[in-house]
N, C-alpha and C. Protein backbone atom coordinates (compact mmCIF):
# COMPACT_ATOMS: atom_id res chain seq x y z
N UNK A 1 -4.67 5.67 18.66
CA UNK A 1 -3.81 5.40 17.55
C UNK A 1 -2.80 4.35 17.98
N UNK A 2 -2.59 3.28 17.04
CA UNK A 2 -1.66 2.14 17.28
C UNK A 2 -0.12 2.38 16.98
N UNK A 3 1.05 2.87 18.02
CA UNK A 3 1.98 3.15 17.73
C UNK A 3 2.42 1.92 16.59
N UNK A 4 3.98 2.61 15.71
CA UNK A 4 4.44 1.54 14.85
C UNK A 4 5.79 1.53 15.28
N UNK A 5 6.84 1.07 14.65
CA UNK A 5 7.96 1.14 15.00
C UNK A 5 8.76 2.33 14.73
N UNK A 6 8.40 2.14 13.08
CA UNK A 6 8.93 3.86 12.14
C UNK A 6 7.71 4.83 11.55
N UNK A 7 7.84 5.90 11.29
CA UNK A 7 6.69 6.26 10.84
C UNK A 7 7.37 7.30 9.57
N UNK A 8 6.61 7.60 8.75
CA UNK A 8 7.03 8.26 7.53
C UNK A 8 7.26 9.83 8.30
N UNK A 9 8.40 10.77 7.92
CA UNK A 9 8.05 11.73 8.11
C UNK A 9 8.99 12.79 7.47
N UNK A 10 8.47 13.97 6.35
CA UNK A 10 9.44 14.38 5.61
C UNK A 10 10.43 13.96 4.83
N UNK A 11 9.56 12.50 4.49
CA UNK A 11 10.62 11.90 3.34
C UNK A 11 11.63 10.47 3.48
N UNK A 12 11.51 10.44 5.35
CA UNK A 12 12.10 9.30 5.46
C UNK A 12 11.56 8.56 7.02
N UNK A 13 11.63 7.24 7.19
CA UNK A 13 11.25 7.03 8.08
C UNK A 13 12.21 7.13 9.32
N UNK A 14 11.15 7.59 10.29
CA UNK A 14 12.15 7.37 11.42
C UNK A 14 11.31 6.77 12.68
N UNK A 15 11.87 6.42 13.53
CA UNK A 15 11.49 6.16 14.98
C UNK A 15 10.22 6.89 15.50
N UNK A 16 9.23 6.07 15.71
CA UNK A 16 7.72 7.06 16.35
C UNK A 16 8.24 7.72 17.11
N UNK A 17 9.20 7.25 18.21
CA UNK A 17 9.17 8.56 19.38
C UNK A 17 9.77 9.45 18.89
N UNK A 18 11.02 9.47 17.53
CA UNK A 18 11.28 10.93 17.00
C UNK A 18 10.80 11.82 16.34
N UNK A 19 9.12 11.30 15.66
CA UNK A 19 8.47 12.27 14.85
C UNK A 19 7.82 13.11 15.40
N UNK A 20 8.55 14.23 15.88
CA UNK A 20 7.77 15.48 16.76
C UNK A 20 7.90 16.73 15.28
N UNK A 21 6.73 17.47 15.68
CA UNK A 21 6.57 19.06 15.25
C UNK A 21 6.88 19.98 16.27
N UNK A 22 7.17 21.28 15.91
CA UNK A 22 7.31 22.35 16.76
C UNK A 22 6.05 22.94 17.43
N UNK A 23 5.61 23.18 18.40
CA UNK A 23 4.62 23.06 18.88
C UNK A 23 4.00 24.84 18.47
N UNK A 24 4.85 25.56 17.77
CA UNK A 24 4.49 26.77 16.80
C UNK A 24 4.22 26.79 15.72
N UNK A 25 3.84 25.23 14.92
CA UNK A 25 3.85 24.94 13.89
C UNK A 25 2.62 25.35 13.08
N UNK A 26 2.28 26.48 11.89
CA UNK A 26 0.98 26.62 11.56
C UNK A 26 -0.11 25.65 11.50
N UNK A 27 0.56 24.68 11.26
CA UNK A 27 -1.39 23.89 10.80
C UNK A 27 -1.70 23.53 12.23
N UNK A 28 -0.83 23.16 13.43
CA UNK A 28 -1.23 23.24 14.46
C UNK A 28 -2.83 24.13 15.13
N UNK A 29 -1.88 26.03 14.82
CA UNK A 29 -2.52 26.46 15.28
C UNK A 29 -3.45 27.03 14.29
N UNK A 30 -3.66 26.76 13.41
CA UNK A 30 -4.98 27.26 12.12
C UNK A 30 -5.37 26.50 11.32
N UNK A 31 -5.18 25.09 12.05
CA UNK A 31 -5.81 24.00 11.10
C UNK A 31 -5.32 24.34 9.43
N UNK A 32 -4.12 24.75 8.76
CA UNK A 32 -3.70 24.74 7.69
C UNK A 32 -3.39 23.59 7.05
N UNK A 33 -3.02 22.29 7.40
CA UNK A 33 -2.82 21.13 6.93
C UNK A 33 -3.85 20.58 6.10
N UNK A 34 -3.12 19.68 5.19
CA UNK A 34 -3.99 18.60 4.78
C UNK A 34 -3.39 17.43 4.77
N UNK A 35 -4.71 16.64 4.93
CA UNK A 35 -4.84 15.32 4.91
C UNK A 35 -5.36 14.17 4.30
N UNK A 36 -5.55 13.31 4.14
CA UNK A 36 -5.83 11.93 3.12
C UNK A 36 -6.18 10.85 4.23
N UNK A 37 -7.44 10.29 4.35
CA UNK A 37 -7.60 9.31 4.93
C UNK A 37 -7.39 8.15 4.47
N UNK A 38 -6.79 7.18 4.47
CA UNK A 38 -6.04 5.89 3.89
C UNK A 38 -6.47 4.62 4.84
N UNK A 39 -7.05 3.74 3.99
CA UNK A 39 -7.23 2.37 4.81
C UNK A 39 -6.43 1.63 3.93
N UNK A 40 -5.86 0.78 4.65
CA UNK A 40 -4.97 -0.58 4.31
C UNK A 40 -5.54 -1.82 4.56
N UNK A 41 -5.52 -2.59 3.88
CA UNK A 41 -6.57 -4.23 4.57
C UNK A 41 -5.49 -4.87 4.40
N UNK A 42 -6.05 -6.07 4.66
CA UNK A 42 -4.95 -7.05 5.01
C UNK A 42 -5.96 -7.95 3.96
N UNK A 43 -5.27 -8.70 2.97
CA UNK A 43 -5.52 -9.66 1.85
C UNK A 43 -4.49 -10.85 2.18
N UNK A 44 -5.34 -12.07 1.33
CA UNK A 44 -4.17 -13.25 1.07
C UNK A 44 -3.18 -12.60 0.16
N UNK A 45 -3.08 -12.29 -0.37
CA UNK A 45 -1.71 -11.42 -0.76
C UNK A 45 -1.00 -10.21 0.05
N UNK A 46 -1.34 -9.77 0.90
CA UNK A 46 -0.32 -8.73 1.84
C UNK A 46 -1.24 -7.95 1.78
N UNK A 47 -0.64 -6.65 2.44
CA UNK A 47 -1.15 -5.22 2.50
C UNK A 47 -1.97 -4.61 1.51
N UNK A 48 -2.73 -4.30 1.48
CA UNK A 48 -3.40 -3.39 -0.23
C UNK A 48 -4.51 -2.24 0.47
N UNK A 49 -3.89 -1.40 -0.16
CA UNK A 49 -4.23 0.04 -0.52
C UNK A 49 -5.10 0.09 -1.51
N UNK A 50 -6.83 0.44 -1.10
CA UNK A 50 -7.71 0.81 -2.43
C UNK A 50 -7.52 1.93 -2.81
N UNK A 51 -7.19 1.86 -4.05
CA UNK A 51 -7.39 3.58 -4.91
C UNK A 51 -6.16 4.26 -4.30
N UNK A 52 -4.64 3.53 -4.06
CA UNK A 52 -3.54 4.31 -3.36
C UNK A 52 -3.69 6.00 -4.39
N UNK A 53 -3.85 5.47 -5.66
CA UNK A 53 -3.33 6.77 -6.32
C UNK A 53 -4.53 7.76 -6.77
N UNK A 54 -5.70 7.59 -6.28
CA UNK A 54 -6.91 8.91 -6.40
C UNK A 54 -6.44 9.36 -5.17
N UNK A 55 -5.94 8.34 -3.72
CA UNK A 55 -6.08 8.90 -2.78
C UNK A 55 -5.03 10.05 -2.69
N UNK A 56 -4.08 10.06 -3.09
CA UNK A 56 -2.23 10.74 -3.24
C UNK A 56 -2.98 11.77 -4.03
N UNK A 57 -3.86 11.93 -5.44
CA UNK A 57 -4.17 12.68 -6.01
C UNK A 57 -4.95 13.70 -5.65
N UNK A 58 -5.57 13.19 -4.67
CA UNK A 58 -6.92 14.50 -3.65
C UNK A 58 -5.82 15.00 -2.69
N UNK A 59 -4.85 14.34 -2.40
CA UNK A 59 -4.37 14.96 -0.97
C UNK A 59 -3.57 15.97 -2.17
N UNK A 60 -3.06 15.63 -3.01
CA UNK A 60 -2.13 17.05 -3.72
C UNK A 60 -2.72 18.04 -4.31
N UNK A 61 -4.46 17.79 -5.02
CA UNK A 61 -5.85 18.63 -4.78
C UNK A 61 -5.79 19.48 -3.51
N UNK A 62 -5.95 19.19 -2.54
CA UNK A 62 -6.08 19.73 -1.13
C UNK A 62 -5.12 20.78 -0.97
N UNK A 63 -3.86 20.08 -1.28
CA UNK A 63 -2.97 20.96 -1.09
C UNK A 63 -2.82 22.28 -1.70
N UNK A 64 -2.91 21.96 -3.14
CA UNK A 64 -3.09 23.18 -4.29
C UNK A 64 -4.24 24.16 -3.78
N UNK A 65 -5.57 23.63 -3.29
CA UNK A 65 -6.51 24.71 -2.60
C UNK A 65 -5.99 25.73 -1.95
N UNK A 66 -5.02 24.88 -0.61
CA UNK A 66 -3.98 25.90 0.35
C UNK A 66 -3.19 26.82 -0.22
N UNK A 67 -2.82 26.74 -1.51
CA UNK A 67 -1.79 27.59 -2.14
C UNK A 67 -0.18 26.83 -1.87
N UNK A 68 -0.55 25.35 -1.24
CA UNK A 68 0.77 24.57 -0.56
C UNK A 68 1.39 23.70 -1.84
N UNK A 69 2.39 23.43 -1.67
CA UNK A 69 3.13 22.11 -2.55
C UNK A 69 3.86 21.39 -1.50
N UNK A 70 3.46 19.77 -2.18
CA UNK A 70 3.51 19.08 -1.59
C UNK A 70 5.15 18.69 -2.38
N UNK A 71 6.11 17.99 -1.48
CA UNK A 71 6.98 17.99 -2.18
C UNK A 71 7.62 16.80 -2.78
N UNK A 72 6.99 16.01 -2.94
CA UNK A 72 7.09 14.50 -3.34
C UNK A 72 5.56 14.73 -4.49
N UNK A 73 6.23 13.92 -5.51
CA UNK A 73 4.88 13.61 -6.22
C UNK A 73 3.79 12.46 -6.30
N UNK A 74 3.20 12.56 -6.77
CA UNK A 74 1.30 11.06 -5.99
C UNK A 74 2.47 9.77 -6.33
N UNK A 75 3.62 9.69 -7.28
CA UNK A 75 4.11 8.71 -7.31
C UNK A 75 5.02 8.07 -6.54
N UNK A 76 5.91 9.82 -6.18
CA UNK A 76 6.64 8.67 -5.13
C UNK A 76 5.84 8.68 -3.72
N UNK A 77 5.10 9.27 -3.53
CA UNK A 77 4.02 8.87 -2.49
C UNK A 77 3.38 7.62 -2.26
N UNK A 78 3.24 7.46 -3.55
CA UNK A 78 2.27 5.99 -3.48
C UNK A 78 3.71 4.70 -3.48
N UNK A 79 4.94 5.53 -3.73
CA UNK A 79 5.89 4.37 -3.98
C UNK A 79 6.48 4.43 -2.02
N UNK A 80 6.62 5.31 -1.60
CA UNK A 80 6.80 4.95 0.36
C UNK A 80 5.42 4.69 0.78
N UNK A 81 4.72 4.11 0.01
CA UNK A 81 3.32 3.69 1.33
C UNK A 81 3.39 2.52 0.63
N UNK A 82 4.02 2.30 0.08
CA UNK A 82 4.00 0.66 -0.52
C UNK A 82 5.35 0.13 -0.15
């Protein structure tokens, strides 16, 4: 994985070396998490995200399976990855 400078985490960005979990953290140890695989390309126009908002929409799918809420909605999701 290609470190970055900041990375999203709980809502705001911070410093890669500060985004740690507790190493007791459930999805750790029972694979409870979910996830969204996301590619970004690089275009003559900048950054672009295919399908940013089916992708935001399966990951909050996923979540609802878990019985989890996610606490940001696919919009402002899709509005910090942009």
């Amino acid at each position: 994985m290609q470190e970055t400078e900041k990375i999203w985490m709980n809502g705001e960005l911070v410093d890669w070396g500060d985004a740690k979990v507790h190493v007791g953290v459930h999805g750790l140890h029972y694979g409870s998490g979910v996830f969204e695989g996301i590619r970004c390309y690089d275009t003559p126009k900048g950054p672009a995200v295919f399908r940013l908002g089916e992708h935001m929409q399966r990951l909050h799918n996923s979540a609802r399976h878990l019985y989890k809420q996610i606490p940001y909605s696919v919009e402002e999701l899709k509005a910090a990855t942009n």
